[in-house]
PDB file of N, CA and C in Angstrom:
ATOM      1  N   UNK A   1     165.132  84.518  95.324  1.00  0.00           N
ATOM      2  CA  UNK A   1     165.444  84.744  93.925  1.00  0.00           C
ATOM      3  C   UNK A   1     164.416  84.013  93.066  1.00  0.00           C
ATOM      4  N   UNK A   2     163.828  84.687  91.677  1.00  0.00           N
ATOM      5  CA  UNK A   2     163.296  83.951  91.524  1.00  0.00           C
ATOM      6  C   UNK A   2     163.665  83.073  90.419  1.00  0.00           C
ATOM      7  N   UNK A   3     162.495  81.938  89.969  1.00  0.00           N
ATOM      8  CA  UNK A   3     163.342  80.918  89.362  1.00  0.00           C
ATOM      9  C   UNK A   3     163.481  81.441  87.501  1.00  0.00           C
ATOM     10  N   UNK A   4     164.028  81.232  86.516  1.00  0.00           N
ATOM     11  CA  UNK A   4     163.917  81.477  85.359  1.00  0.00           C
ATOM     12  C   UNK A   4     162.470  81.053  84.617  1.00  0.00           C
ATOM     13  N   UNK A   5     161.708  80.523  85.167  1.00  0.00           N
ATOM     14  CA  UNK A   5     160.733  80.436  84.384  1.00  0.00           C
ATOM     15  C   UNK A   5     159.412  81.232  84.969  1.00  0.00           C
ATOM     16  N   UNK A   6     160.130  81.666  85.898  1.00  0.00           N
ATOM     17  CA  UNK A   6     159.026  82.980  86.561  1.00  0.00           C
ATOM     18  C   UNK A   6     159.023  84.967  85.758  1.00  0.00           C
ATOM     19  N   UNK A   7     160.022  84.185  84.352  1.00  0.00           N
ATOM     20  CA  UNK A   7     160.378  85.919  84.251  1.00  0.00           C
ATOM     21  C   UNK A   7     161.114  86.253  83.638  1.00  0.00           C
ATOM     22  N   UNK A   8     162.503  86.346  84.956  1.00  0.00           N
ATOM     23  CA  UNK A   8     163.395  87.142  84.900  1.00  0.00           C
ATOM     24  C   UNK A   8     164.512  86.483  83.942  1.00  0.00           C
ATOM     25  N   UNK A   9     164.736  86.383  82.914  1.00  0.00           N
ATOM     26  CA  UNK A   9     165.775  85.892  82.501  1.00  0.00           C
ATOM     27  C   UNK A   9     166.828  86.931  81.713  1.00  0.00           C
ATOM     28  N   UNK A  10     168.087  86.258  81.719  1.00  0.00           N
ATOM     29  CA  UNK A  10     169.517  86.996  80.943  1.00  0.00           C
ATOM     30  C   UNK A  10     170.220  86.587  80.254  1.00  0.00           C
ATOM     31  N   UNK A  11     170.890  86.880  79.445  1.00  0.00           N
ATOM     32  CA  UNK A  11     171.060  86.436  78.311  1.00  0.00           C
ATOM     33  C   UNK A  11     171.722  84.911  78.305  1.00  0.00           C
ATOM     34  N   UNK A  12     172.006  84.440  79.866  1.00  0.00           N
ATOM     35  CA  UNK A  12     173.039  83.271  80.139  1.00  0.00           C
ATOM     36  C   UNK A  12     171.777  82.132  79.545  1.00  0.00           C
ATOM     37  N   UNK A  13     170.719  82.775  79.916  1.00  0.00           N
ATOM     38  CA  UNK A  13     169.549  81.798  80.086  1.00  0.00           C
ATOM     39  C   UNK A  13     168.432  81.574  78.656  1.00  0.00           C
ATOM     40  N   UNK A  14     169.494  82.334  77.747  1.00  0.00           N
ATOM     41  CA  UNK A  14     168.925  82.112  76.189  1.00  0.00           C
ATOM     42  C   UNK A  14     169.348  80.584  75.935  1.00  0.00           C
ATOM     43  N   UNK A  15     170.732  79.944  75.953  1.00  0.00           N
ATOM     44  CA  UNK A  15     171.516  78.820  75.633  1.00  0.00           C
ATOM     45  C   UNK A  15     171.286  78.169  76.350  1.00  0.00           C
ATOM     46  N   UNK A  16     171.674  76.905  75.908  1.00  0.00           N
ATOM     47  CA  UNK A  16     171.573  75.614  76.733  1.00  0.00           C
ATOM     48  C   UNK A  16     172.284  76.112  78.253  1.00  0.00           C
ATOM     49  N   UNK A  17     171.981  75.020  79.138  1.00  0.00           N
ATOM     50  CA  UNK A  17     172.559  74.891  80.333  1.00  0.00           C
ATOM     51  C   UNK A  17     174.259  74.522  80.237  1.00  0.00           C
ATOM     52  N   UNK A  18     174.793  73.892  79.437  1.00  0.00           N
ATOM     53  CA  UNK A  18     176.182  74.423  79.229  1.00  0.00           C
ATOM     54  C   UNK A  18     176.681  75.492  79.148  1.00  0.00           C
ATOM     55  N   UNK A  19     175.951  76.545  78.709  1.00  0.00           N
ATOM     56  CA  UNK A  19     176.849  77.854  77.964  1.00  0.00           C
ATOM     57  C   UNK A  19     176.306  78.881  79.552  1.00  0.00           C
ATOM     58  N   UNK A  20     175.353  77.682  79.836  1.00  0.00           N
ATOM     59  CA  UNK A  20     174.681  79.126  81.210  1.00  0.00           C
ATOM     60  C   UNK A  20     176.169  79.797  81.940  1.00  0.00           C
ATOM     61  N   UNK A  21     176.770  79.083  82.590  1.00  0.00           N
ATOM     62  CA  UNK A  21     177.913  79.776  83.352  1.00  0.00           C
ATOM     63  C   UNK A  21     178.506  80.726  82.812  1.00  0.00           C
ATOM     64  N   UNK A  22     179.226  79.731  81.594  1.00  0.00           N
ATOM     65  CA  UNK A  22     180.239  80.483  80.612  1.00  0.00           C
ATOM     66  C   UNK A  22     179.337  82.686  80.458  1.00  0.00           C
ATOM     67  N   UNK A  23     178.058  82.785  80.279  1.00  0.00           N
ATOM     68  CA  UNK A  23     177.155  83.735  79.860  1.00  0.00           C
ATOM     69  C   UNK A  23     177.347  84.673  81.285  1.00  0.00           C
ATOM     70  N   UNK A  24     177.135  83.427  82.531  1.00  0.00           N
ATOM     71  CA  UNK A  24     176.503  84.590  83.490  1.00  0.00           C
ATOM     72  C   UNK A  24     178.298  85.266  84.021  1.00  0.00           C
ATOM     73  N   UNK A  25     179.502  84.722  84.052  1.00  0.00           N
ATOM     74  CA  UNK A  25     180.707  85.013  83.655  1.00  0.00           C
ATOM     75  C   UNK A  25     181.028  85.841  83.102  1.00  0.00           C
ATOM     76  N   UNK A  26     180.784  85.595  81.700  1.00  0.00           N
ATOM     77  CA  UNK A  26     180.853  87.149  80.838  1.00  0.00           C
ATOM     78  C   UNK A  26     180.369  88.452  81.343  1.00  0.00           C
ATOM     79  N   UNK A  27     178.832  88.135  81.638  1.00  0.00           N
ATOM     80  CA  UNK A  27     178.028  89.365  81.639  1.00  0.00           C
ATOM     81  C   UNK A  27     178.094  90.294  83.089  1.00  0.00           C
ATOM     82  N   UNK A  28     179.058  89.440  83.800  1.00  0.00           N
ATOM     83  CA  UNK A  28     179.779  90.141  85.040  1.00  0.00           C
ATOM     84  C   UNK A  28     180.914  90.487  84.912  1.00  0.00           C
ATOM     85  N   UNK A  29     181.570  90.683  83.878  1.00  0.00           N
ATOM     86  CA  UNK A  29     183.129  90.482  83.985  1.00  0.00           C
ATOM     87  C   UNK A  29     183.500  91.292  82.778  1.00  0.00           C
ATOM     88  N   UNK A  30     183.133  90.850  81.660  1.00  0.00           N
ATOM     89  CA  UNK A  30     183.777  91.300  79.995  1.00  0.00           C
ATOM     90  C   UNK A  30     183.065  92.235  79.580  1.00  0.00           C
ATOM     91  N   UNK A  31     181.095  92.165  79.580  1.00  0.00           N
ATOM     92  CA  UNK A  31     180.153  93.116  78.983  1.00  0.00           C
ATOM     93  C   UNK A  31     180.308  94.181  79.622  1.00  0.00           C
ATOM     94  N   UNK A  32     180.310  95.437  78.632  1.00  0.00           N
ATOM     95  CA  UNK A  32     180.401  96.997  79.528  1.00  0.00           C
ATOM     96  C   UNK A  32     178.872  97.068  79.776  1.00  0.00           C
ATOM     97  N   UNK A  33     178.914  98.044  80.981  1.00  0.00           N
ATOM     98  CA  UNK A  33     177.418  97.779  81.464  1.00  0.00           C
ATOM     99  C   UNK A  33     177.151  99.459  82.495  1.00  0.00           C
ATOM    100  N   UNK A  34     176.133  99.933  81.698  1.00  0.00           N
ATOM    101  CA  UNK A  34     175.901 101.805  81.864  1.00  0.00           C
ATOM    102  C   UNK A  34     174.836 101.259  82.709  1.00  0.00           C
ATOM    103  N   UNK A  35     175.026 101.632  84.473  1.00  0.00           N
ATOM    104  CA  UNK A  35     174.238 102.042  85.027  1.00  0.00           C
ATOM    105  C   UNK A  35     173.541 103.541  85.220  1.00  0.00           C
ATOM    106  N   UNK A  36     172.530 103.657  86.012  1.00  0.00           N
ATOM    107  CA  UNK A  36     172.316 105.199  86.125  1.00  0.00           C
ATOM    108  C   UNK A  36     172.010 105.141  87.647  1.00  0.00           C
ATOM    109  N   UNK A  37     172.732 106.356  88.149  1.00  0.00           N
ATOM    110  CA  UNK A  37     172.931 106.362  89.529  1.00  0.00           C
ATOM    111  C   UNK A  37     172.020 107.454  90.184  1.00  0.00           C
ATOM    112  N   UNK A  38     171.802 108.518  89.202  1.00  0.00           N
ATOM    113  CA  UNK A  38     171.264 109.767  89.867  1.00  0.00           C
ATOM    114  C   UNK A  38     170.693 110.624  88.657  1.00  0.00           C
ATOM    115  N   UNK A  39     169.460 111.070  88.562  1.00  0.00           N
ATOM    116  CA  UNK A  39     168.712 111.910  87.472  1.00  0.00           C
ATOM    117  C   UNK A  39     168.650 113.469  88.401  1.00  0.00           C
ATOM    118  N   UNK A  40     169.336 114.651  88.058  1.00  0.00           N
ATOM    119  CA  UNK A  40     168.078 116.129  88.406  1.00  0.00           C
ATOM    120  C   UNK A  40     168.022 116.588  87.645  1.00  0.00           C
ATOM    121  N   UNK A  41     167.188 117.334  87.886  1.00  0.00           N
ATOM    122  CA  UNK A  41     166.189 117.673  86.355  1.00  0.00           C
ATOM    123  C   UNK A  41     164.590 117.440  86.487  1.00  0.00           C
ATOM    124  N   UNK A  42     164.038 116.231  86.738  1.00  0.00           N
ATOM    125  CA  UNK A  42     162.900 115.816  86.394  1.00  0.00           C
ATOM    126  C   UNK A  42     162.230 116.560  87.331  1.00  0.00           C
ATOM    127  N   UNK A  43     160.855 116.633  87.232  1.00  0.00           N
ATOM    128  CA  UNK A  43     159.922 117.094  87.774  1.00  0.00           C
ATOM    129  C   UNK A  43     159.478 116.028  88.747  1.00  0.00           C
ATOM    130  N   UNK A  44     159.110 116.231  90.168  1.00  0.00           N
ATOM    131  CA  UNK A  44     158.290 114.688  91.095  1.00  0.00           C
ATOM    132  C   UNK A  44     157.237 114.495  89.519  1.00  0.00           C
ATOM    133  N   UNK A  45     156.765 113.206  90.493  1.00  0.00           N
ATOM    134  CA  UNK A  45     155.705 112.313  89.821  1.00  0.00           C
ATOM    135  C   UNK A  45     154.289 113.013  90.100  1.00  0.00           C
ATOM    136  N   UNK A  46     154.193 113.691  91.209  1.00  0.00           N
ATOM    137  CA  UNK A  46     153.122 114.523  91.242  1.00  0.00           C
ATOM    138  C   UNK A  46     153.178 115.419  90.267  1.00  0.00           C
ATOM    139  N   UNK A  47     154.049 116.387  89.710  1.00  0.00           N
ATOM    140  CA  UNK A  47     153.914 117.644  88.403  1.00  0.00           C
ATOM    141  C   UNK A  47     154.678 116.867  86.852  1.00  0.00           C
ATOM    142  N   UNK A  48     154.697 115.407  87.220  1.00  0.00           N
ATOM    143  CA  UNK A  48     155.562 115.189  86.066  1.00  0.00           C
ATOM    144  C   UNK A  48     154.390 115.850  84.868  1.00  0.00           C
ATOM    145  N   UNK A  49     154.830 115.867  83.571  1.00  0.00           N
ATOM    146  CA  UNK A  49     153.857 116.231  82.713  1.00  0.00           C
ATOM    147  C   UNK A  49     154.907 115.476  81.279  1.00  0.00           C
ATOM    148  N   UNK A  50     154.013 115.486  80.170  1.00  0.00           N
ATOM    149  CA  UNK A  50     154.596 115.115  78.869  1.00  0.00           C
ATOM    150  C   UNK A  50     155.063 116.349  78.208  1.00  0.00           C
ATOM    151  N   UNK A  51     156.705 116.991  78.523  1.00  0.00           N
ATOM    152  CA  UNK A  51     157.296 118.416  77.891  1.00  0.00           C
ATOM    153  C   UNK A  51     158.664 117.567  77.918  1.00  0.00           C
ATOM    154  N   UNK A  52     158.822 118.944  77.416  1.00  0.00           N
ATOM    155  CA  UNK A  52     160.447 118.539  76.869  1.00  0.00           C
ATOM    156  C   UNK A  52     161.248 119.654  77.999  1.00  0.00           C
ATOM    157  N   UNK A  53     162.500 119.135  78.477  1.00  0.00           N
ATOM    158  CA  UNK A  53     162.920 120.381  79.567  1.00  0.00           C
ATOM    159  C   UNK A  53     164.039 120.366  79.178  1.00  0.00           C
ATOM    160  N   UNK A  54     164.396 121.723  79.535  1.00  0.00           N
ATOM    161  CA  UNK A  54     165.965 122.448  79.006  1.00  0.00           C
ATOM    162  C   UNK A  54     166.998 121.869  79.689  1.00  0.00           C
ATOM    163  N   UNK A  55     167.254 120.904  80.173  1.00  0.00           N
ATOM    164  CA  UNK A  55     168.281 120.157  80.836  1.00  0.00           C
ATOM    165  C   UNK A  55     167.664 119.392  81.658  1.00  0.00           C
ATOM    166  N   UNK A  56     168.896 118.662  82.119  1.00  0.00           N
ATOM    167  CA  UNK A  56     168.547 117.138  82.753  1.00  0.00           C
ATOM    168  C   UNK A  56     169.900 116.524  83.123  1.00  0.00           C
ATOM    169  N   UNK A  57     170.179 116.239  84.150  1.00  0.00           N
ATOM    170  CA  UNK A  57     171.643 116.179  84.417  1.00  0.00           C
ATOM    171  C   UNK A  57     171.587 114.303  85.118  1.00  0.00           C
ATOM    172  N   UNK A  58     172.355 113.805  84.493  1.00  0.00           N
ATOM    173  CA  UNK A  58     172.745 112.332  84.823  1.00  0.00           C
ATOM    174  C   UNK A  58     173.847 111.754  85.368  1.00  0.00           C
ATOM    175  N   UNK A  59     173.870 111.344  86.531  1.00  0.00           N
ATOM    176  CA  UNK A  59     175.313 110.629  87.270  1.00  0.00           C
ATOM    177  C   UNK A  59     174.886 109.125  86.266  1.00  0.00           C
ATOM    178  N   UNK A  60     175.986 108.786  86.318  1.00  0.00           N
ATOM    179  CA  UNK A  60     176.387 106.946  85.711  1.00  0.00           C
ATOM    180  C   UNK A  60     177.396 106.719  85.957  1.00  0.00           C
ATOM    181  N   UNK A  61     177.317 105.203  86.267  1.00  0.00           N
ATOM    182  CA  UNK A  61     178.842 104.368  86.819  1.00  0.00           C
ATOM    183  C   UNK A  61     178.597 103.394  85.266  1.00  0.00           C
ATOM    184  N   UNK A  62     180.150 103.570  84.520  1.00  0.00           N
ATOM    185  CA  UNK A  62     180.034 102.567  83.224  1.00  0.00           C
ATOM    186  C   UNK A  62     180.897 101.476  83.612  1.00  0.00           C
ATOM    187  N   UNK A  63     180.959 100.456  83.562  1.00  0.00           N
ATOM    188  CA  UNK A  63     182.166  99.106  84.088  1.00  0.00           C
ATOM    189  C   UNK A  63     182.808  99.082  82.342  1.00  0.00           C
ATOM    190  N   UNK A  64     183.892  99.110  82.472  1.00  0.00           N
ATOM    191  CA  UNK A  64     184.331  98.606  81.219  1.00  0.00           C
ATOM    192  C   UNK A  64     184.860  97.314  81.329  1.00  0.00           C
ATOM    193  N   UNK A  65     184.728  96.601  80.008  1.00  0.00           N
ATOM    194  CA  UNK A  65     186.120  95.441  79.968  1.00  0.00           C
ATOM    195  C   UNK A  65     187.553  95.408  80.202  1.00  0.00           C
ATOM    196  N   UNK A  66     187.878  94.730  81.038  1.00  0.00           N
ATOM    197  CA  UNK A  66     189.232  94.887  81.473  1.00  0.00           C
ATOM    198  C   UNK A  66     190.490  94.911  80.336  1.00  0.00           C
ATOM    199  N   UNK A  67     189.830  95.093  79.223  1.00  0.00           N
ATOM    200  CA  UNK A  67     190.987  95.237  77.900  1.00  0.00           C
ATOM    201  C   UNK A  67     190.704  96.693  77.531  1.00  0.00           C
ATOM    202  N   UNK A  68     189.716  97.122  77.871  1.00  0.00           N
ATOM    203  CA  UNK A  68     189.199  98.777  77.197  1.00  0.00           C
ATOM    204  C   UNK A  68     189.837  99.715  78.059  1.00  0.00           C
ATOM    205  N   UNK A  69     190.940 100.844  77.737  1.00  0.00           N
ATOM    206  CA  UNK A  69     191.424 101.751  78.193  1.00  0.00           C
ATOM    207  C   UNK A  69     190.539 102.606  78.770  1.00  0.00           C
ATOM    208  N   UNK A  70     190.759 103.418  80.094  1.00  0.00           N
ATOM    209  CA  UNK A  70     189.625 103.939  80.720  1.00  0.00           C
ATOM    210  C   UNK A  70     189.424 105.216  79.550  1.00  0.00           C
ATOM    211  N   UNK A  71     190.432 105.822  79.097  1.00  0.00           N
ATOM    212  CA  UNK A  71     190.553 106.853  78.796  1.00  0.00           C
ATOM    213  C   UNK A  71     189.989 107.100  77.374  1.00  0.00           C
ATOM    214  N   UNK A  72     190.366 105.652  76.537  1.00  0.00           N
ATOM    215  CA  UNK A  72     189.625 105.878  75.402  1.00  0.00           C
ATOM    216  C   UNK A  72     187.951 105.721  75.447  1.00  0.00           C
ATOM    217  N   UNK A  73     187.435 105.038  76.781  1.00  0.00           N
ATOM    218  CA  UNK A  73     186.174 105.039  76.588  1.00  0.00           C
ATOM    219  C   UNK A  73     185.810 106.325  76.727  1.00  0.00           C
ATOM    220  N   UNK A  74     186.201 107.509  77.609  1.00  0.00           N
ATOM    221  CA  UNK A  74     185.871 108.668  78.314  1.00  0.00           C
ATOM    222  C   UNK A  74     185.364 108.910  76.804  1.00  0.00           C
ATOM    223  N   UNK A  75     186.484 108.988  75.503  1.00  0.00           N
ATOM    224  CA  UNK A  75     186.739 110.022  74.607  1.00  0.00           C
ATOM    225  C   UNK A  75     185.201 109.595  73.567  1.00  0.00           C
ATOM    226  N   UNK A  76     184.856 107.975  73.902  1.00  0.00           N
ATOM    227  CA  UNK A  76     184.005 107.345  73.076  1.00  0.00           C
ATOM    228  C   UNK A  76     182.281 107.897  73.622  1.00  0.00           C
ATOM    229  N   UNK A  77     182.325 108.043  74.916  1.00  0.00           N
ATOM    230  CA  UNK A  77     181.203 108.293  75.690  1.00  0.00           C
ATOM    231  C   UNK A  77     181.528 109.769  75.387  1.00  0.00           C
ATOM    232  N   UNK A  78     181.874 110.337  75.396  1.00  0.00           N
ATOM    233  CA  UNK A  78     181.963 112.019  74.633  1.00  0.00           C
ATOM    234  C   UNK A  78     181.163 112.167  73.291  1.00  0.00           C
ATOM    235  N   UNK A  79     182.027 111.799  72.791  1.00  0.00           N
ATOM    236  CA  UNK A  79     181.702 111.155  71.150  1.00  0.00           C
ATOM    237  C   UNK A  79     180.479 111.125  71.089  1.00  0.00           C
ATOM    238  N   UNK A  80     179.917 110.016  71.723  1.00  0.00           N
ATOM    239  CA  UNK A  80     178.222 109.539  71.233  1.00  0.00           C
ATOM    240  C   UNK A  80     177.534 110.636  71.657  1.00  0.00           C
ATOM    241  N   UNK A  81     177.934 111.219  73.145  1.00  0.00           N
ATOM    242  CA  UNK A  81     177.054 111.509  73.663  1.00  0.00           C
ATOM    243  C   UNK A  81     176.578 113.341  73.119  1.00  0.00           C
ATOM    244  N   UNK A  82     178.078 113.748  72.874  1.00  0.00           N
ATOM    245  CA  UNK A  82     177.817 115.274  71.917  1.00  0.00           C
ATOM    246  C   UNK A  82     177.641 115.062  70.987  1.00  0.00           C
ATOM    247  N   UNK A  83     177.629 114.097  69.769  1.00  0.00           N
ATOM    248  CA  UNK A  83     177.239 113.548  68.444  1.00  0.00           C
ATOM    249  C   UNK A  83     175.540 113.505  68.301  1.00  0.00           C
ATOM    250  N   UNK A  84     175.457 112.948  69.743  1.00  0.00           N
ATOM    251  CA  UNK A  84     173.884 112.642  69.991  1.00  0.00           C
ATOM    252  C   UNK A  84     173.301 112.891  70.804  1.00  0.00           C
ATOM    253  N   UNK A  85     173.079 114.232  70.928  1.00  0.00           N
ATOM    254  CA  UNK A  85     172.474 114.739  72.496  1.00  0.00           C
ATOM    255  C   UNK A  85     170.703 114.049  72.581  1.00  0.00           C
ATOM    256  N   UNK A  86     170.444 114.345  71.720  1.00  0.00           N
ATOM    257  CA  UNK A  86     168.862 113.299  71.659  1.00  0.00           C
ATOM    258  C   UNK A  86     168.648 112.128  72.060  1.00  0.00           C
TER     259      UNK A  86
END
């Protein structure tokens, strides 16, 4: 692993060394956090090119906070996401 002053740092590692735990705690536990699991659509890296393509299909795993209803996030990630297809 490497050390924090090689880089990689998160937000635990903005604050003093007191608040470090309390941060790296949160940001496993409370912060919702949009991975991306799977892109088709794209072109390989051999034909990629700079275009715009008529679809593009995305798997994601979202973690919510254990106070956020699964169901109202569904309706919220709807929301943004047909509000804002761009």
């Amino acid at each position: 692993m490497l050390s924090t002053r090689e880089g990689l740092l998160s937000r635990a590692h903005e604050e003093s060394s007191d608040d470090e735990n309390y941060h790296l705690i949160l940001n496993s536990t409370w912060l919702p956090q949009l991975t991306i699991t799977g892109l088709d659509g794209l072109p390989s890296l051999a034909d990629a090119s700079n275009s715009v393509k008529k679809s593009i299909t995305m798997r994601g795993s979202l973690r919510l906070p254990p106070t956020l209803n699964s169901k109202k996030a569904e309706e919220i990630m709807k929301k943004v996401l047909l509000e804002h297809p761009d």
